[in-house]
PDB file of N, CA and C in Angstrom:
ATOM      1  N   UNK A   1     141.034  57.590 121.428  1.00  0.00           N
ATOM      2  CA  UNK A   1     140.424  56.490 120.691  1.00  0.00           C
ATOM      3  C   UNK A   1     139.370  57.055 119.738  1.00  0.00           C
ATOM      4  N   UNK A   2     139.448  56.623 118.527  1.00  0.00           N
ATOM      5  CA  UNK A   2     138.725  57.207 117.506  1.00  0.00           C
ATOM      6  C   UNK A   2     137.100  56.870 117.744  1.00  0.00           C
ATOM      7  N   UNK A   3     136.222  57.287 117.371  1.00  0.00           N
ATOM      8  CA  UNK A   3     134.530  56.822 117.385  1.00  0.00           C
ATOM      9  C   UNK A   3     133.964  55.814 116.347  1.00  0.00           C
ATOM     10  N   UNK A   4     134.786  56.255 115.101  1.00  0.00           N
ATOM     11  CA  UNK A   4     134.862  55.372 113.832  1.00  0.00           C
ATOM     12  C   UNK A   4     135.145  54.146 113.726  1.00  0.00           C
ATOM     13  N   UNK A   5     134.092  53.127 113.492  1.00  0.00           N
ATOM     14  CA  UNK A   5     134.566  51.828 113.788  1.00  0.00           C
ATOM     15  C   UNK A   5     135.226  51.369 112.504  1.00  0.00           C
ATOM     16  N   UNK A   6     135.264  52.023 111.378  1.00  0.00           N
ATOM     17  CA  UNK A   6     135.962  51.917 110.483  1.00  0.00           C
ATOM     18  C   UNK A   6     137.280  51.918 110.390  1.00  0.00           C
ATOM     19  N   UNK A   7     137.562  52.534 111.602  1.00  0.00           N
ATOM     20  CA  UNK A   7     139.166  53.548 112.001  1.00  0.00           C
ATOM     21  C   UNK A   7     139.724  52.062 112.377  1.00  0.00           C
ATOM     22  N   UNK A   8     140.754  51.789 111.720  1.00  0.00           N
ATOM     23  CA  UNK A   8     142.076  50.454 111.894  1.00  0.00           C
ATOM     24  C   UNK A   8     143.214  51.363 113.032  1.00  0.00           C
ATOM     25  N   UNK A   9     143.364  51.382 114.116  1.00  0.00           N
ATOM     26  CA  UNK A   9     144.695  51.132 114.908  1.00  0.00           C
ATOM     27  C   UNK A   9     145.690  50.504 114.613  1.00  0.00           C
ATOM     28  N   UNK A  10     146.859  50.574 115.039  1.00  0.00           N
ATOM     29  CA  UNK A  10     148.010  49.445 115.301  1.00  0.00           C
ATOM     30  C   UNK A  10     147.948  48.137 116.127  1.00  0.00           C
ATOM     31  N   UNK A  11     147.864  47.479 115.326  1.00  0.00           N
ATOM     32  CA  UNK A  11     147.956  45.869 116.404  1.00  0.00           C
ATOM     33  C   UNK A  11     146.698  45.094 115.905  1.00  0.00           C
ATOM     34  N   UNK A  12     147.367  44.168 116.250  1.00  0.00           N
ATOM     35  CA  UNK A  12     145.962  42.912 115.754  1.00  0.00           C
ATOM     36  C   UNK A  12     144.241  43.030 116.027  1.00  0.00           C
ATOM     37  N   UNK A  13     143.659  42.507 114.710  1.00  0.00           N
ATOM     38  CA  UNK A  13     142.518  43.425 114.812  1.00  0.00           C
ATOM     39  C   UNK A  13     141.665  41.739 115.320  1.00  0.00           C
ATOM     40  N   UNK A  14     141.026  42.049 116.384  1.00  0.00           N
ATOM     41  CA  UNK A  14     140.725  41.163 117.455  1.00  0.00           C
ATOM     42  C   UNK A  14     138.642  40.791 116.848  1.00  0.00           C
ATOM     43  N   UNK A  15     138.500  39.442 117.370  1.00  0.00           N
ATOM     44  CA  UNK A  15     137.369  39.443 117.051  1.00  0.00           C
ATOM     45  C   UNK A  15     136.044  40.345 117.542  1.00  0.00           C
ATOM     46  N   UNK A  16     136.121  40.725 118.190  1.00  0.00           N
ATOM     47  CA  UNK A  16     135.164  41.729 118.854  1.00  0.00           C
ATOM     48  C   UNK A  16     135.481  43.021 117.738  1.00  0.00           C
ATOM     49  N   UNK A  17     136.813  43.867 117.397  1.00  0.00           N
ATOM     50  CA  UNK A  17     136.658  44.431 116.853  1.00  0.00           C
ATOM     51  C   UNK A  17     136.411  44.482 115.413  1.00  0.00           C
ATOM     52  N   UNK A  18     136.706  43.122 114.643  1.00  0.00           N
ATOM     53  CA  UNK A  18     136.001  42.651 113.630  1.00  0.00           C
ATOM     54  C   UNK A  18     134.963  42.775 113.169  1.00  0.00           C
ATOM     55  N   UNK A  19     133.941  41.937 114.543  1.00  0.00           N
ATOM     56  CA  UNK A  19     132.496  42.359 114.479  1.00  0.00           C
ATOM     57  C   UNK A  19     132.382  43.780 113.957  1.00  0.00           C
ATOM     58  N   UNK A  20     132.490  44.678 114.818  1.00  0.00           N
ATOM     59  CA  UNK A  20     131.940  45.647 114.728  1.00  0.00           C
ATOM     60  C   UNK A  20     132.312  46.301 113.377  1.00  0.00           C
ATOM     61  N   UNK A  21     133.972  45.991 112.717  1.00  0.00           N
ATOM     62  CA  UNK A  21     133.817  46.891 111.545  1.00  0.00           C
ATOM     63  C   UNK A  21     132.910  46.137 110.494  1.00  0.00           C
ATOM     64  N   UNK A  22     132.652  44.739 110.554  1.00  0.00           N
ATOM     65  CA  UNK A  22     131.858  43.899 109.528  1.00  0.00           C
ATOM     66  C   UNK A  22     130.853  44.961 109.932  1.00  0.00           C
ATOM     67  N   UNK A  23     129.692  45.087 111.074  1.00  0.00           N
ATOM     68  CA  UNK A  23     128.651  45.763 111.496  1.00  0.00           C
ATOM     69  C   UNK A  23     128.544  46.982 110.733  1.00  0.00           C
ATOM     70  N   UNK A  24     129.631  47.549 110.829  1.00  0.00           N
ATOM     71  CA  UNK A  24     129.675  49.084 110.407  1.00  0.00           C
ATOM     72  C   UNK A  24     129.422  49.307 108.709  1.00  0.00           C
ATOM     73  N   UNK A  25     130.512  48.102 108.169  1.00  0.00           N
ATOM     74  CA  UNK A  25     130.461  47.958 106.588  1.00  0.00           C
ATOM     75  C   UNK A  25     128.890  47.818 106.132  1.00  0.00           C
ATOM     76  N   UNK A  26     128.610  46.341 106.842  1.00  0.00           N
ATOM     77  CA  UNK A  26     126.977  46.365 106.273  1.00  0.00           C
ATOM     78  C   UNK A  26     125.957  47.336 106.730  1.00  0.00           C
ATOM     79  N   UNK A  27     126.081  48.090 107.633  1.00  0.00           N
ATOM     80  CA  UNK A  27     124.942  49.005 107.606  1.00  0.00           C
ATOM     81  C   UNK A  27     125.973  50.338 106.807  1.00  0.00           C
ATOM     82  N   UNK A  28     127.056  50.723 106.169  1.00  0.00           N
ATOM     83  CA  UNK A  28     127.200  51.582 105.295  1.00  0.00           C
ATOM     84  C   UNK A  28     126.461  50.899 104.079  1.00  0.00           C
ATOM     85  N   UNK A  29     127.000  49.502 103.477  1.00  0.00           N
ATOM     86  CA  UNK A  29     126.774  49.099 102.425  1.00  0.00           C
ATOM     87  C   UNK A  29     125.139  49.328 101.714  1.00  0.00           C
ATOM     88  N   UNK A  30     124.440  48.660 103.124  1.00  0.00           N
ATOM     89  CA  UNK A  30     122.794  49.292 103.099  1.00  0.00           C
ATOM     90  C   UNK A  30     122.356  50.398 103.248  1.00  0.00           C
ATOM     91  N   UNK A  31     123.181  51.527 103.502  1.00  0.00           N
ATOM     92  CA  UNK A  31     122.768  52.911 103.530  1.00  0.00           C
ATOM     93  C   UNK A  31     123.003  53.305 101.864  1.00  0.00           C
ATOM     94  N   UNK A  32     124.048  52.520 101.085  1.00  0.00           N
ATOM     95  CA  UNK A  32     123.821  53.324 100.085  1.00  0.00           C
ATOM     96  C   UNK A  32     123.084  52.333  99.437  1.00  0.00           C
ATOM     97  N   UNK A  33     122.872  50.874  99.291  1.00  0.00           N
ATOM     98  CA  UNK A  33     121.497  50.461  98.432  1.00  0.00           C
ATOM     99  C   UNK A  33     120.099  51.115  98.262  1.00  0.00           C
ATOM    100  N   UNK A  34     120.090  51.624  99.834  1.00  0.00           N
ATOM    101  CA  UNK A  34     118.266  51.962 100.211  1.00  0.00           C
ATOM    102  C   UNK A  34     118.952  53.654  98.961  1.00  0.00           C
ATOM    103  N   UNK A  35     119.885  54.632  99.421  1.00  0.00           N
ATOM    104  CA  UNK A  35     119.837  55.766  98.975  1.00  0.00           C
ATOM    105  C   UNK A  35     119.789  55.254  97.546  1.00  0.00           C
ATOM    106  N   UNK A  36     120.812  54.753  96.883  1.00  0.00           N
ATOM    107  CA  UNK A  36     120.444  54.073  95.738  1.00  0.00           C
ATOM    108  C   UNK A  36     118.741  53.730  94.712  1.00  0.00           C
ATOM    109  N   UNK A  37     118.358  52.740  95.392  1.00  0.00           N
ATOM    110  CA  UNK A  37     116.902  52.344  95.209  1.00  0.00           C
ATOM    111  C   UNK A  37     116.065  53.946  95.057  1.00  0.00           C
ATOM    112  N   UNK A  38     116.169  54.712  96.004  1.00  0.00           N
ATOM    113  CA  UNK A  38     115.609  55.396  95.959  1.00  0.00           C
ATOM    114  C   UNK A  38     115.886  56.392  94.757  1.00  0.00           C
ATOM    115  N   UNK A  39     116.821  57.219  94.658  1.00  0.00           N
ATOM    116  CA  UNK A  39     117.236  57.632  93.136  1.00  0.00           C
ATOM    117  C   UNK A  39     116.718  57.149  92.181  1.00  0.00           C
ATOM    118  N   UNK A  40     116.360  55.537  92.112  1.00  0.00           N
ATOM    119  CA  UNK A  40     116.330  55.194  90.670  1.00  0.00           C
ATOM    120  C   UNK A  40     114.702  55.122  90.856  1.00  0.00           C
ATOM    121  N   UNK A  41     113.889  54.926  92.086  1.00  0.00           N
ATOM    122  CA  UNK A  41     112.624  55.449  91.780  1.00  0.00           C
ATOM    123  C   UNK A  41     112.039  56.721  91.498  1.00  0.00           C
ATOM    124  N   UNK A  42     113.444  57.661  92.273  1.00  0.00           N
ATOM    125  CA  UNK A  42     112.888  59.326  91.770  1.00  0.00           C
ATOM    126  C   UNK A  42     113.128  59.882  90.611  1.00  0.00           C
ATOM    127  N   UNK A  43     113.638  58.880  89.925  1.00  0.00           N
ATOM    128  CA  UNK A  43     114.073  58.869  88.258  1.00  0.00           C
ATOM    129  C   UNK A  43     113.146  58.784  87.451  1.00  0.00           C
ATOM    130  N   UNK A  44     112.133  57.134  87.829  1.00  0.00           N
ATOM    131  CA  UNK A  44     111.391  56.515  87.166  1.00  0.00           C
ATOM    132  C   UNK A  44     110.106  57.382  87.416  1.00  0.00           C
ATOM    133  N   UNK A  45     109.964  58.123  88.609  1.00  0.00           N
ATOM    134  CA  UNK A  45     108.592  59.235  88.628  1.00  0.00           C
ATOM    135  C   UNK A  45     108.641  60.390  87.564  1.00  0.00           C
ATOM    136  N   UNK A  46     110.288  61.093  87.128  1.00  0.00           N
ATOM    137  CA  UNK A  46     110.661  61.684  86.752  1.00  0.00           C
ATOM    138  C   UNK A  46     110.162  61.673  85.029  1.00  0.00           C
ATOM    139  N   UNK A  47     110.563  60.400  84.975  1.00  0.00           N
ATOM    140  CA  UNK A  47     109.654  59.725  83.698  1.00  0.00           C
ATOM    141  C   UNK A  47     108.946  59.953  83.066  1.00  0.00           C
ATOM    142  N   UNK A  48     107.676  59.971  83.817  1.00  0.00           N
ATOM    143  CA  UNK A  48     106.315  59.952  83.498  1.00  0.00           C
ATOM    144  C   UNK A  48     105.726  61.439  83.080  1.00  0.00           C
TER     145      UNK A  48
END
């Protein structure tokens, strides 16, 4: 069994395991906003 909750198996993808890939998506999705945000402030220091 894979660790990756991203990882799709064969067979119907059940609500419990739903959860968790929704879970997984939004804390990737927010890992790259915050890394994001941050770039564009080490830009704007860059600036000056």
């Amino acid at each position: 069994m894979s660790c990756d909750p991203l990882h799709i198996q064969g067979g119907p993808v059940m609500r419990a395991r739903a959860k968790k890939m929704c879970e997984a998506l939004n804390g990737l999705i927010e890992q790259i906003w915050v890394e994001n945000n941050i770039q564009q402030a080490n830009r704007s220091l860059d600036d000056y």
